[in-house]
PDB file of N, CA and C in Angstrom:
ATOM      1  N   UNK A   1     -51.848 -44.085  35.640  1.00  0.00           N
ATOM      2  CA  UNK A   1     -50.952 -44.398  34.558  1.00  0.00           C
ATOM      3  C   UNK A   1     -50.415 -45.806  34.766  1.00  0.00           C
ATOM      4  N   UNK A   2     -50.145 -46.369  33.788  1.00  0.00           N
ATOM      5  CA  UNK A   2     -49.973 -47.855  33.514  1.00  0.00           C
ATOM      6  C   UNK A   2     -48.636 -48.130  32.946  1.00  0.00           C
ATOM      7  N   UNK A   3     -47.835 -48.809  33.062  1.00  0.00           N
ATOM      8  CA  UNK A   3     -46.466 -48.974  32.524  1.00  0.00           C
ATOM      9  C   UNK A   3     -46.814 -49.881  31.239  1.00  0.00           C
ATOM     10  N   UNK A   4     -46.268 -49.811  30.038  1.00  0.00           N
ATOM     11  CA  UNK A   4     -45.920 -50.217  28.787  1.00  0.00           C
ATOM     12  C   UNK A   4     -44.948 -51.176  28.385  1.00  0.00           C
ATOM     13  N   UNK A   5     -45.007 -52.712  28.677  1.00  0.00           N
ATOM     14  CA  UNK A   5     -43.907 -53.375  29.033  1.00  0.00           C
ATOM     15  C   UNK A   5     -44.565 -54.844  27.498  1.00  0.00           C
ATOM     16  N   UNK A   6     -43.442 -54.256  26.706  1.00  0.00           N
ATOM     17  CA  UNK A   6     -43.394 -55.088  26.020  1.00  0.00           C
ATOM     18  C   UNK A   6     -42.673 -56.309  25.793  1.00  0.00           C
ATOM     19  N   UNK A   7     -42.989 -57.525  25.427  1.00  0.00           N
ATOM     20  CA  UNK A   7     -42.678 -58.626  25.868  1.00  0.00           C
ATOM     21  C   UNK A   7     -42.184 -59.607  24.627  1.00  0.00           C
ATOM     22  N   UNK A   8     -40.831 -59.535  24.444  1.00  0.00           N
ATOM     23  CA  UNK A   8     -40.347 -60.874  22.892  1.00  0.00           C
ATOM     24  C   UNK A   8     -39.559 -61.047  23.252  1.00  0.00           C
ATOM     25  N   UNK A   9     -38.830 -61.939  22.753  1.00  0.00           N
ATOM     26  CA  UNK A   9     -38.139 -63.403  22.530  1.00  0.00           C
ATOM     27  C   UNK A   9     -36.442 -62.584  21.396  1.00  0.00           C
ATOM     28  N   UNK A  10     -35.556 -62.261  21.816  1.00  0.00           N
ATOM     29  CA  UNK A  10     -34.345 -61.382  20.602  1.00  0.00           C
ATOM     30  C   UNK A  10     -33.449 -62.309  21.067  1.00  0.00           C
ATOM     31  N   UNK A  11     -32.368 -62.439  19.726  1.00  0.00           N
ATOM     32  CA  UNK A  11     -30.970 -63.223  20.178  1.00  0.00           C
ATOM     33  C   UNK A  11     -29.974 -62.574  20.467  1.00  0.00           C
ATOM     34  N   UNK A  12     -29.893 -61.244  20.823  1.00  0.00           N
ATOM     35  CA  UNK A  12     -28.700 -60.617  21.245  1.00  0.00           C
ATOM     36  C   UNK A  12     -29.255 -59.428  22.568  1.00  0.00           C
ATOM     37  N   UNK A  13     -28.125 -58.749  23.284  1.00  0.00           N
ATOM     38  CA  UNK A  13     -28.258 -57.698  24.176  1.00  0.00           C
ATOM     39  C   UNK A  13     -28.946 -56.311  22.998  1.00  0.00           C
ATOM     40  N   UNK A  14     -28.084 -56.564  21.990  1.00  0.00           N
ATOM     41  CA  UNK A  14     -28.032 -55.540  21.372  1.00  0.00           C
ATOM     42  C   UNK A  14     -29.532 -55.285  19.846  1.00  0.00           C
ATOM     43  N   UNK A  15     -29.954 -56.454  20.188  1.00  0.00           N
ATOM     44  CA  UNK A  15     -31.364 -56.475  19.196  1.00  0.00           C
ATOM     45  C   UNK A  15     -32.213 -56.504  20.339  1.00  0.00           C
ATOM     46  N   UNK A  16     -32.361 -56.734  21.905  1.00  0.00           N
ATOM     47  CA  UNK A  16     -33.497 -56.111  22.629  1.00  0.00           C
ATOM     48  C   UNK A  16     -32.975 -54.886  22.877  1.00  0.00           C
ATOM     49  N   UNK A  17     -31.902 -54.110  22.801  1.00  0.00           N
ATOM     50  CA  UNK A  17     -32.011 -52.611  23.202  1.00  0.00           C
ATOM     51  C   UNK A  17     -32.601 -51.926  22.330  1.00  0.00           C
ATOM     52  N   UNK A  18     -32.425 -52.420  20.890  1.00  0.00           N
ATOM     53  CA  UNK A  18     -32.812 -51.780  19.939  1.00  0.00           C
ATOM     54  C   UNK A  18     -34.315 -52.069  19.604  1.00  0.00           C
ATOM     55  N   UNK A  19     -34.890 -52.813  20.078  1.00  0.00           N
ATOM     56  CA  UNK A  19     -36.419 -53.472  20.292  1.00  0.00           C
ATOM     57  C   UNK A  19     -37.041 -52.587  21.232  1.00  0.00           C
ATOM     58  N   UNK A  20     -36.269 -52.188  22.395  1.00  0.00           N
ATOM     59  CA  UNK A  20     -37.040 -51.422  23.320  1.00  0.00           C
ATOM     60  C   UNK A  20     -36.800 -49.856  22.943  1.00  0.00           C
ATOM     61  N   UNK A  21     -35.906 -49.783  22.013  1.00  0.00           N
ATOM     62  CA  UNK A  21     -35.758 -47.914  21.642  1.00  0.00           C
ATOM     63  C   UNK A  21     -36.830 -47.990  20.751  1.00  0.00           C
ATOM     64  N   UNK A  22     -37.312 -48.688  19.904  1.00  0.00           N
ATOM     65  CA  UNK A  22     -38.048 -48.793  18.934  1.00  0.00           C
ATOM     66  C   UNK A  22     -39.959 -48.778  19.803  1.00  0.00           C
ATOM     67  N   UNK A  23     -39.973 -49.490  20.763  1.00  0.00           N
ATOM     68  CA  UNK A  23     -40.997 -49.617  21.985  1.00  0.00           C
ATOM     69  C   UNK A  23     -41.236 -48.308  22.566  1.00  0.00           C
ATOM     70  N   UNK A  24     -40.265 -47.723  22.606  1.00  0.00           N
ATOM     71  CA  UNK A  24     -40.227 -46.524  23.625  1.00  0.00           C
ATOM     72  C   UNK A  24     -40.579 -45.311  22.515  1.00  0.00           C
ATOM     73  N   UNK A  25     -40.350 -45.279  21.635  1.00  0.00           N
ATOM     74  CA  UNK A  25     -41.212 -44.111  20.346  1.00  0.00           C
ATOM     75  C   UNK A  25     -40.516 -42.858  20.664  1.00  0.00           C
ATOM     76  N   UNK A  26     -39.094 -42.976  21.395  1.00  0.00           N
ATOM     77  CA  UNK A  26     -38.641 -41.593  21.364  1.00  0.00           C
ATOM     78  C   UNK A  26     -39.425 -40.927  22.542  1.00  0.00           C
ATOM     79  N   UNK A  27     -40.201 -41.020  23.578  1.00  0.00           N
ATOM     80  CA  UNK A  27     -41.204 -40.814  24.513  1.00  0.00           C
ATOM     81  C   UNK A  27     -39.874 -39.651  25.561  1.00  0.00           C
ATOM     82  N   UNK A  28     -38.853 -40.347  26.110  1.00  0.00           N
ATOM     83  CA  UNK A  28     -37.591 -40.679  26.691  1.00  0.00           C
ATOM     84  C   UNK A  28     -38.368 -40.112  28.346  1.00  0.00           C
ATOM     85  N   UNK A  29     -39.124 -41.401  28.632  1.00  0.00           N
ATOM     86  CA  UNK A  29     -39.885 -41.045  29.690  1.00  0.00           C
ATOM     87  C   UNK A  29     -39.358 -41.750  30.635  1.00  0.00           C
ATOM     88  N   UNK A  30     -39.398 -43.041  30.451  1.00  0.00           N
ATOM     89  CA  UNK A  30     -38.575 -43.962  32.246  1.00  0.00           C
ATOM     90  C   UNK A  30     -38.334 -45.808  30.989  1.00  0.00           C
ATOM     91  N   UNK A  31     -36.931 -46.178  31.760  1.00  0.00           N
ATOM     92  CA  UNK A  31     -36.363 -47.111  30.767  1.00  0.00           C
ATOM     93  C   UNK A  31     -36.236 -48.210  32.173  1.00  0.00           C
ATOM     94  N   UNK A  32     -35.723 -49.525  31.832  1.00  0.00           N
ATOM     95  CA  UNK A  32     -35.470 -50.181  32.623  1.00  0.00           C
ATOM     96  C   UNK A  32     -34.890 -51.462  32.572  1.00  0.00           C
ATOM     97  N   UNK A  33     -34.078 -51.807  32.956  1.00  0.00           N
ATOM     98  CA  UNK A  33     -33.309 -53.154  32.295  1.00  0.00           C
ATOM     99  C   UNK A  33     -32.588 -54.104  33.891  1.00  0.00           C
ATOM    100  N   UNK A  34     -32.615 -55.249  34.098  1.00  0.00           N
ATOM    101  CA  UNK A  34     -32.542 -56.134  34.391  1.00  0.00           C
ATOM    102  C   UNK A  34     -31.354 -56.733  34.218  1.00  0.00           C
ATOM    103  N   UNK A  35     -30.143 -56.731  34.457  1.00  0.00           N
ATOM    104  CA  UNK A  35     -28.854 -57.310  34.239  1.00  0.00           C
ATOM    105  C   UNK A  35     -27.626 -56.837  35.060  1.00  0.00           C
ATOM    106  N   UNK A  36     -27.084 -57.967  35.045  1.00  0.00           N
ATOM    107  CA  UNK A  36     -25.640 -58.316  35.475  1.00  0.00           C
ATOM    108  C   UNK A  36     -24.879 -57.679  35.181  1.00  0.00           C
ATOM    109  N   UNK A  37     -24.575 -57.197  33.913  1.00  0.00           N
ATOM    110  CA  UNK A  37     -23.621 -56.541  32.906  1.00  0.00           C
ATOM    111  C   UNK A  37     -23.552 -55.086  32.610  1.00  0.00           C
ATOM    112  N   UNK A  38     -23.033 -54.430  33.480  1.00  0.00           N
ATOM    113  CA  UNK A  38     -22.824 -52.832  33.511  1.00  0.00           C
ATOM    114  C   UNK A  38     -22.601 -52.438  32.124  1.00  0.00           C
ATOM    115  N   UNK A  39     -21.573 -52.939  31.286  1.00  0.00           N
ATOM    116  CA  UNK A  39     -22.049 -52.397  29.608  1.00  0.00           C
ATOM    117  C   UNK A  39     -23.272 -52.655  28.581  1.00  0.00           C
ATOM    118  N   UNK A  40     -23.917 -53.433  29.241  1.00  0.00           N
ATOM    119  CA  UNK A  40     -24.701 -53.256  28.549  1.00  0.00           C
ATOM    120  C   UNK A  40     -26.007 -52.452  28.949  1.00  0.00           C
ATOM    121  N   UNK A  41     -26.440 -52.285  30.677  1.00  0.00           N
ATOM    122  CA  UNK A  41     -27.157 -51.381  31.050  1.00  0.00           C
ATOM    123  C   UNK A  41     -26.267 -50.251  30.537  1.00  0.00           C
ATOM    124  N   UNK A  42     -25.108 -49.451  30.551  1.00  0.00           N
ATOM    125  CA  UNK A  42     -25.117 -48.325  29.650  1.00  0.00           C
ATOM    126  C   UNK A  42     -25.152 -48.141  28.599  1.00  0.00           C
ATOM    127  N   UNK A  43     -24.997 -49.230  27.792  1.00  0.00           N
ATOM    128  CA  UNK A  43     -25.510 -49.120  26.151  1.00  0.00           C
ATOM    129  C   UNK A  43     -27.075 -49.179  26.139  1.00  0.00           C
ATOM    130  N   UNK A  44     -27.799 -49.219  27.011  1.00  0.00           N
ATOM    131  CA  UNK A  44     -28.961 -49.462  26.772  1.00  0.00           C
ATOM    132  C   UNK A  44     -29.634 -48.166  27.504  1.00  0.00           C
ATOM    133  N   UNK A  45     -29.054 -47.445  28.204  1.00  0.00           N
ATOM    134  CA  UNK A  45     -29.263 -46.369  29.002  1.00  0.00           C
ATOM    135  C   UNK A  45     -28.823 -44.917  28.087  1.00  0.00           C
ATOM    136  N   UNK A  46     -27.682 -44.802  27.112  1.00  0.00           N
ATOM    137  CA  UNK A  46     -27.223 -44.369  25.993  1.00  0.00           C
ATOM    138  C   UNK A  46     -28.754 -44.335  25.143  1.00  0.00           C
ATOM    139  N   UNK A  47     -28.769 -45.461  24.751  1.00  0.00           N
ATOM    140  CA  UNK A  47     -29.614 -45.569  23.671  1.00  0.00           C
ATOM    141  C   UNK A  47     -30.725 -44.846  23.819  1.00  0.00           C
ATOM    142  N   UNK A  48     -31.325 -44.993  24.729  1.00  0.00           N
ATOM    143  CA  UNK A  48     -32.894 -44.714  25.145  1.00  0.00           C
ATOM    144  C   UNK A  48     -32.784 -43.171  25.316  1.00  0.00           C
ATOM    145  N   UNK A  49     -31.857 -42.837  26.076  1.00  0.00           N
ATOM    146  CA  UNK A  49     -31.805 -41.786  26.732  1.00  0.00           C
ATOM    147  C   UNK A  49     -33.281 -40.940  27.149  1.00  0.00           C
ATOM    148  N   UNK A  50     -33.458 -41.868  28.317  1.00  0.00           N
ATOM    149  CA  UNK A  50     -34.842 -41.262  28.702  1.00  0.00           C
ATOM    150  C   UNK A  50     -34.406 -40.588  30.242  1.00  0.00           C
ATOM    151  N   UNK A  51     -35.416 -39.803  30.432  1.00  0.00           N
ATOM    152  CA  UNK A  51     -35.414 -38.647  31.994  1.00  0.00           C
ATOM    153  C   UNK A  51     -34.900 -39.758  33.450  1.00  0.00           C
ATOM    154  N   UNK A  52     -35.696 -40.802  32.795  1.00  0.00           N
ATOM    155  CA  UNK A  52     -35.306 -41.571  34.754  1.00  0.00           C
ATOM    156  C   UNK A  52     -34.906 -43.416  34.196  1.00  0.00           C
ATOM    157  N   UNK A  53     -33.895 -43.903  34.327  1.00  0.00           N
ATOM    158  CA  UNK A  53     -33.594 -45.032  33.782  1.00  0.00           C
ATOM    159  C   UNK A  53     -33.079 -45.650  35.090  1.00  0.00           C
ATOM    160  N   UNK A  54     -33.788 -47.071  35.383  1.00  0.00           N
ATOM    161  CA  UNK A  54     -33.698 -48.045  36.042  1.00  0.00           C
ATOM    162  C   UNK A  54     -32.675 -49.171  35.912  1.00  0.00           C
ATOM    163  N   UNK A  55     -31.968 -49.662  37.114  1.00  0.00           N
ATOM    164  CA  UNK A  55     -31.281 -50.896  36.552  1.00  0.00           C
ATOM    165  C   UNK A  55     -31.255 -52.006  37.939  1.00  0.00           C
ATOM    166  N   UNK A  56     -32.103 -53.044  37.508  1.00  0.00           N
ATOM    167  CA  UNK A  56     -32.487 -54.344  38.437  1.00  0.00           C
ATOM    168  C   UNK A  56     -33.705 -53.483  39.505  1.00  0.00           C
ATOM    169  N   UNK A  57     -34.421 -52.820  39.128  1.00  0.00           N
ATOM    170  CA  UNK A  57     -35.753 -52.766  40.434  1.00  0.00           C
ATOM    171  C   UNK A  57     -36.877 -52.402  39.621  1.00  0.00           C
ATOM    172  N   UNK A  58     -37.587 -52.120  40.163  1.00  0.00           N
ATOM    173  CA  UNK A  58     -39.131 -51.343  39.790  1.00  0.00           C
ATOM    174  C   UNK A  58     -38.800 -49.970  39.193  1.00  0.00           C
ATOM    175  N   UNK A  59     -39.542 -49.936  38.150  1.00  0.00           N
ATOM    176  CA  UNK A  59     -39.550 -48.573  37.692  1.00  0.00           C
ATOM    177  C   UNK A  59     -40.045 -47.342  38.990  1.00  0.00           C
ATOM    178  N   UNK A  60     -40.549 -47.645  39.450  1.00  0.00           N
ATOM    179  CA  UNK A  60     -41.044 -46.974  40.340  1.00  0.00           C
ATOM    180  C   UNK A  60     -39.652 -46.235  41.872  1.00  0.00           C
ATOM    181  N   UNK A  61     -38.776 -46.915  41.357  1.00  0.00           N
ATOM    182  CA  UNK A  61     -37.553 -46.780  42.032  1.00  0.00           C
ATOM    183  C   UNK A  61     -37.341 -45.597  41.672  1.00  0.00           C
ATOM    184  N   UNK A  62     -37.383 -45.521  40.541  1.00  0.00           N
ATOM    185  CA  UNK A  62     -36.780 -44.131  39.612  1.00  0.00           C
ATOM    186  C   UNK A  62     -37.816 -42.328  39.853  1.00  0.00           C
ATOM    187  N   UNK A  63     -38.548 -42.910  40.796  1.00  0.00           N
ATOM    188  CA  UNK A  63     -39.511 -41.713  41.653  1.00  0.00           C
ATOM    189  C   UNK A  63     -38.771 -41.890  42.941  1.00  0.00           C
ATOM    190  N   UNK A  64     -38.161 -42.325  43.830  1.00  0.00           N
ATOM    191  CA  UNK A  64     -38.004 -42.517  44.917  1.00  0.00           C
ATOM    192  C   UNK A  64     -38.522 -43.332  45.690  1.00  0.00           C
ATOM    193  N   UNK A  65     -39.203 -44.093  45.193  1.00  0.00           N
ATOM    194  CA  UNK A  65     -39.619 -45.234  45.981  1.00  0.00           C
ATOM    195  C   UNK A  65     -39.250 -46.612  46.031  1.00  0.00           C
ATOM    196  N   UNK A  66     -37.930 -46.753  46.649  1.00  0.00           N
ATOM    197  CA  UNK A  66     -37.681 -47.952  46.680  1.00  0.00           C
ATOM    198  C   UNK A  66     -36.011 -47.719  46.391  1.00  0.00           C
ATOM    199  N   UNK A  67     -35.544 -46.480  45.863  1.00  0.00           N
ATOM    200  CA  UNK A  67     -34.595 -46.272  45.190  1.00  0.00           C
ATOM    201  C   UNK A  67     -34.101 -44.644  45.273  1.00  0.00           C
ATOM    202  N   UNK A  68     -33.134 -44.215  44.613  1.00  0.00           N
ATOM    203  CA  UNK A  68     -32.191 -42.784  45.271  1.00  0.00           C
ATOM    204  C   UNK A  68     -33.374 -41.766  45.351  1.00  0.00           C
ATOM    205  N   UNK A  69     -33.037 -40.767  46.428  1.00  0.00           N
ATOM    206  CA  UNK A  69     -34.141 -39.820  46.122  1.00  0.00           C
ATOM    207  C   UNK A  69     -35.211 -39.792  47.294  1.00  0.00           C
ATOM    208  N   UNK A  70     -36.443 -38.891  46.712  1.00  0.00           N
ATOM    209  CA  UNK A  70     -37.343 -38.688  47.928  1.00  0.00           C
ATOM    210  C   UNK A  70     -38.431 -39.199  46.790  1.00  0.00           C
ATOM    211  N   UNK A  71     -39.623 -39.771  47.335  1.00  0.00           N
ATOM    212  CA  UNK A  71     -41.179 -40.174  46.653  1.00  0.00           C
ATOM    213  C   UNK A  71     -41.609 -38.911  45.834  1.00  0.00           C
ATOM    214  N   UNK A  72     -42.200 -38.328  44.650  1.00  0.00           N
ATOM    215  CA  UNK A  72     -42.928 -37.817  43.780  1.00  0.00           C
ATOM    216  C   UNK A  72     -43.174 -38.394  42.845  1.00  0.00           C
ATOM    217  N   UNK A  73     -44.470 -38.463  42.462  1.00  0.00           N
ATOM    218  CA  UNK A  73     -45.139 -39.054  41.516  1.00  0.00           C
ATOM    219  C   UNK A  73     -45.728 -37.762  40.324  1.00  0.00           C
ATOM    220  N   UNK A  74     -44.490 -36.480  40.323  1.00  0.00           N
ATOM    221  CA  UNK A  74     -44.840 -35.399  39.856  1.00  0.00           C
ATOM    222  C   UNK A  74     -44.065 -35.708  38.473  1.00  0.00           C
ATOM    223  N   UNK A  75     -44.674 -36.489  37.076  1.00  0.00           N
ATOM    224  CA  UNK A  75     -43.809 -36.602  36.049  1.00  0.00           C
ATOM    225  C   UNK A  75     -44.198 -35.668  34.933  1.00  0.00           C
ATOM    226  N   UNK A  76     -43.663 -35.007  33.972  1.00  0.00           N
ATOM    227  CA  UNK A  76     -44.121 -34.557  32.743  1.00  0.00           C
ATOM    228  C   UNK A  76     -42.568 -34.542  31.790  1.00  0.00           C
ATOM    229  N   UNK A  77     -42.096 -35.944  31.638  1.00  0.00           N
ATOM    230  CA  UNK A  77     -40.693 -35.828  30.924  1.00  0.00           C
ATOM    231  C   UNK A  77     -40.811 -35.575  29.849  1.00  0.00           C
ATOM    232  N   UNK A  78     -41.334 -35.812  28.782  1.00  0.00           N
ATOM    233  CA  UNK A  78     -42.023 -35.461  27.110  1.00  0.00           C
ATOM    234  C   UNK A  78     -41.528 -33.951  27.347  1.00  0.00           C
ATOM    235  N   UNK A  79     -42.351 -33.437  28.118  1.00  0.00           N
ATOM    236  CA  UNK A  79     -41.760 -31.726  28.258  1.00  0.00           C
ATOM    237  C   UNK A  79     -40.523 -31.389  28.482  1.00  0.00           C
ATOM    238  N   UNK A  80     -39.724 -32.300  28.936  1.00  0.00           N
ATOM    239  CA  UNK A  80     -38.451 -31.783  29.512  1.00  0.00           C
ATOM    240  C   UNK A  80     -38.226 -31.445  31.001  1.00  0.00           C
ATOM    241  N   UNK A  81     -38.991 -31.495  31.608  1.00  0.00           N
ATOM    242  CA  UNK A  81     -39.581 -31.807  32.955  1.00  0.00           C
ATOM    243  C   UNK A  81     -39.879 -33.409  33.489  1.00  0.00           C
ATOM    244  N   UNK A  82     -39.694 -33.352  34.957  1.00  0.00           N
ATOM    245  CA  UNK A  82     -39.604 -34.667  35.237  1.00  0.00           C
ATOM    246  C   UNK A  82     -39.604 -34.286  36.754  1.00  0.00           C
ATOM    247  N   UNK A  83     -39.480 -35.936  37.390  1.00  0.00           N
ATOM    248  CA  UNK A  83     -39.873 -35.535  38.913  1.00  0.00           C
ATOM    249  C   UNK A  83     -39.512 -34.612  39.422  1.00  0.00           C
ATOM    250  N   UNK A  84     -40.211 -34.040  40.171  1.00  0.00           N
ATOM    251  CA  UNK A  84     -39.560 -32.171  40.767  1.00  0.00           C
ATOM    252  C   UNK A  84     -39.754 -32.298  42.572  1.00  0.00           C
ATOM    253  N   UNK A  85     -38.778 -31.525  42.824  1.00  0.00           N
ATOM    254  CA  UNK A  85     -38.979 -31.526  44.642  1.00  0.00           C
ATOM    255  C   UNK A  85     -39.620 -29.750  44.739  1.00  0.00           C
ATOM    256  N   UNK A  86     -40.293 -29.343  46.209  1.00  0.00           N
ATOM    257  CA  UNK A  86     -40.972 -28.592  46.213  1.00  0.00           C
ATOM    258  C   UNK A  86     -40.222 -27.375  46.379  1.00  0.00           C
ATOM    259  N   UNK A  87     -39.065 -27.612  46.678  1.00  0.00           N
ATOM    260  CA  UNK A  87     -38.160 -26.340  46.778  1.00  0.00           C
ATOM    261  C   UNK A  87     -37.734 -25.348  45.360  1.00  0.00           C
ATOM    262  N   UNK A  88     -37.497 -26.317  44.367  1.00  0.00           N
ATOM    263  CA  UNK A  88     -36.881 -25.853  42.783  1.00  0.00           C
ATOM    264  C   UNK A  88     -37.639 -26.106  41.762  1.00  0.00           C
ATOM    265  N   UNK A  89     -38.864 -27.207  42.025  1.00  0.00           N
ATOM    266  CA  UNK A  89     -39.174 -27.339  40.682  1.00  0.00           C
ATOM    267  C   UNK A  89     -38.303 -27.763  39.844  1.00  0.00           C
ATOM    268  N   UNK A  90     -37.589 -28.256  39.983  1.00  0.00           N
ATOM    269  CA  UNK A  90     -36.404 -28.893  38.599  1.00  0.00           C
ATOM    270  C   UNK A  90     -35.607 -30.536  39.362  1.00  0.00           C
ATOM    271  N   UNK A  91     -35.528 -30.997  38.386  1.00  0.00           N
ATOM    272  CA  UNK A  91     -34.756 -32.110  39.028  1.00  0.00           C
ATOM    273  C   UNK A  91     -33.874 -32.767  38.002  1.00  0.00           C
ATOM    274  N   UNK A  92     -32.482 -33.243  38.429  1.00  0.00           N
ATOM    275  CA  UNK A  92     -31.162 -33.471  38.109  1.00  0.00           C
ATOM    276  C   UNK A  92     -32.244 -35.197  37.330  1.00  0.00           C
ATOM    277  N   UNK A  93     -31.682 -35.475  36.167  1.00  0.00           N
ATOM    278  CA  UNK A  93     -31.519 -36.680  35.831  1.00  0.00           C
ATOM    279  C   UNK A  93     -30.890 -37.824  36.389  1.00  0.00           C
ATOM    280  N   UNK A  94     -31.769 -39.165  36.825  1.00  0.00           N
ATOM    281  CA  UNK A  94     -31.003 -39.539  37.531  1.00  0.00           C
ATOM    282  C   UNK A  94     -31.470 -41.173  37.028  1.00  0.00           C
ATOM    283  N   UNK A  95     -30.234 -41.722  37.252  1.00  0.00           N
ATOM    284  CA  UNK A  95     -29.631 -43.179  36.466  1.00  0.00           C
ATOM    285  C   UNK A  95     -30.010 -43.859  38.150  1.00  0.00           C
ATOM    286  N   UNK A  96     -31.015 -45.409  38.547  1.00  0.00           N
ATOM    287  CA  UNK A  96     -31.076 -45.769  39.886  1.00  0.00           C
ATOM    288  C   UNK A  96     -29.863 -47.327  39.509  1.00  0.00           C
ATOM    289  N   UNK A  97     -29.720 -47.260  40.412  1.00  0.00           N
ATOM    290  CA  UNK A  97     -29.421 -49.485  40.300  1.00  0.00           C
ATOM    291  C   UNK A  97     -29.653 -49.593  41.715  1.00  0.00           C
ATOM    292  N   UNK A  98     -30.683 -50.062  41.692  1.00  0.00           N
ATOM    293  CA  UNK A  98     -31.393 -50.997  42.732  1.00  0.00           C
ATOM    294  C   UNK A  98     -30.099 -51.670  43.895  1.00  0.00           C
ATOM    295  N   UNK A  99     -30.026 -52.807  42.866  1.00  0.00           N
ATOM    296  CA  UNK A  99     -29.268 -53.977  43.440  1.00  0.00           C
ATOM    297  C   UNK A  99     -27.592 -53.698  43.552  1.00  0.00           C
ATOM    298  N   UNK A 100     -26.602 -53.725  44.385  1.00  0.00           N
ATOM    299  CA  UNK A 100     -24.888 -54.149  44.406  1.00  0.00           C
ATOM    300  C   UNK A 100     -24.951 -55.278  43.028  1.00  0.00           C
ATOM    301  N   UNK A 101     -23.537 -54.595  42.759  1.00  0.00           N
ATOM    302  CA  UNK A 101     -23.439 -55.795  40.712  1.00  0.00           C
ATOM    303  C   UNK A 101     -23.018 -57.029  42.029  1.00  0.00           C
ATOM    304  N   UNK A 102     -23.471 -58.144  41.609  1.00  0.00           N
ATOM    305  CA  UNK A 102     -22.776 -59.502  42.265  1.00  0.00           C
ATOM    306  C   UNK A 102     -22.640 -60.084  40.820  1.00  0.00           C
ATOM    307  N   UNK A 103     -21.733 -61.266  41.551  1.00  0.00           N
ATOM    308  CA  UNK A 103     -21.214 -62.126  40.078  1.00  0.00           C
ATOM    309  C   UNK A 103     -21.634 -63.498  40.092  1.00  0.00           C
ATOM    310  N   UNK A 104     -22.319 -63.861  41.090  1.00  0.00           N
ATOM    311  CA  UNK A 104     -22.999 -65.063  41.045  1.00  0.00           C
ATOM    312  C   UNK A 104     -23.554 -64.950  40.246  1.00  0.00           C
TER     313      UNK A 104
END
């Protein structure tokens, strides 16, 4: 599987969130955003409302690799299902941020 990373040019926070809900087709599979600004990663984390949402790392954080959690590459979120550990089969939704907010 291949990540879906679409790529334009918007003049506001709030016309690329709405660019990438529009990208994302309602899927609400794995989101990811890049910023400084804690309101607007939750307006953009709101919006999408997908199973595993990233903020400043690799999507791949949002499995455990690199980020909260243990490694599975066990996804089926469309279903309502999403990474699962071997004990429950079920797993808590979970929001990563990579990086400490700095203000530099």
């Amino acid at each position: 599987m291949m990540p879906f990373l679409p790529v334009l040019r918007v003049k506001s926070v709030g016309e690329g969130i709405e660019a990438a809900r529009k990208s994302e087709h309602q899927y609400r599979h794995t989101a990811l955003i890049h910023s400084r600004n804690a309101e607007h990663a939750a307006a953009m984390a709101r919006s999408l409302d997908t199973a595993i949402f990233v903020r400043n790392g690799p999507c791949t954080a949002g499995l455990g690799l690199g980020g909260e959690g243990y490694l599975s590459y066990s996804i089926a979120a469309q279903t309502g299902e999403g990474v699962t550990n071997p004990g429950t089969f079920t797993r808590a939704r979970r929001c990563v941020m990579v990086e400490n907010l700095r203000t530099d």
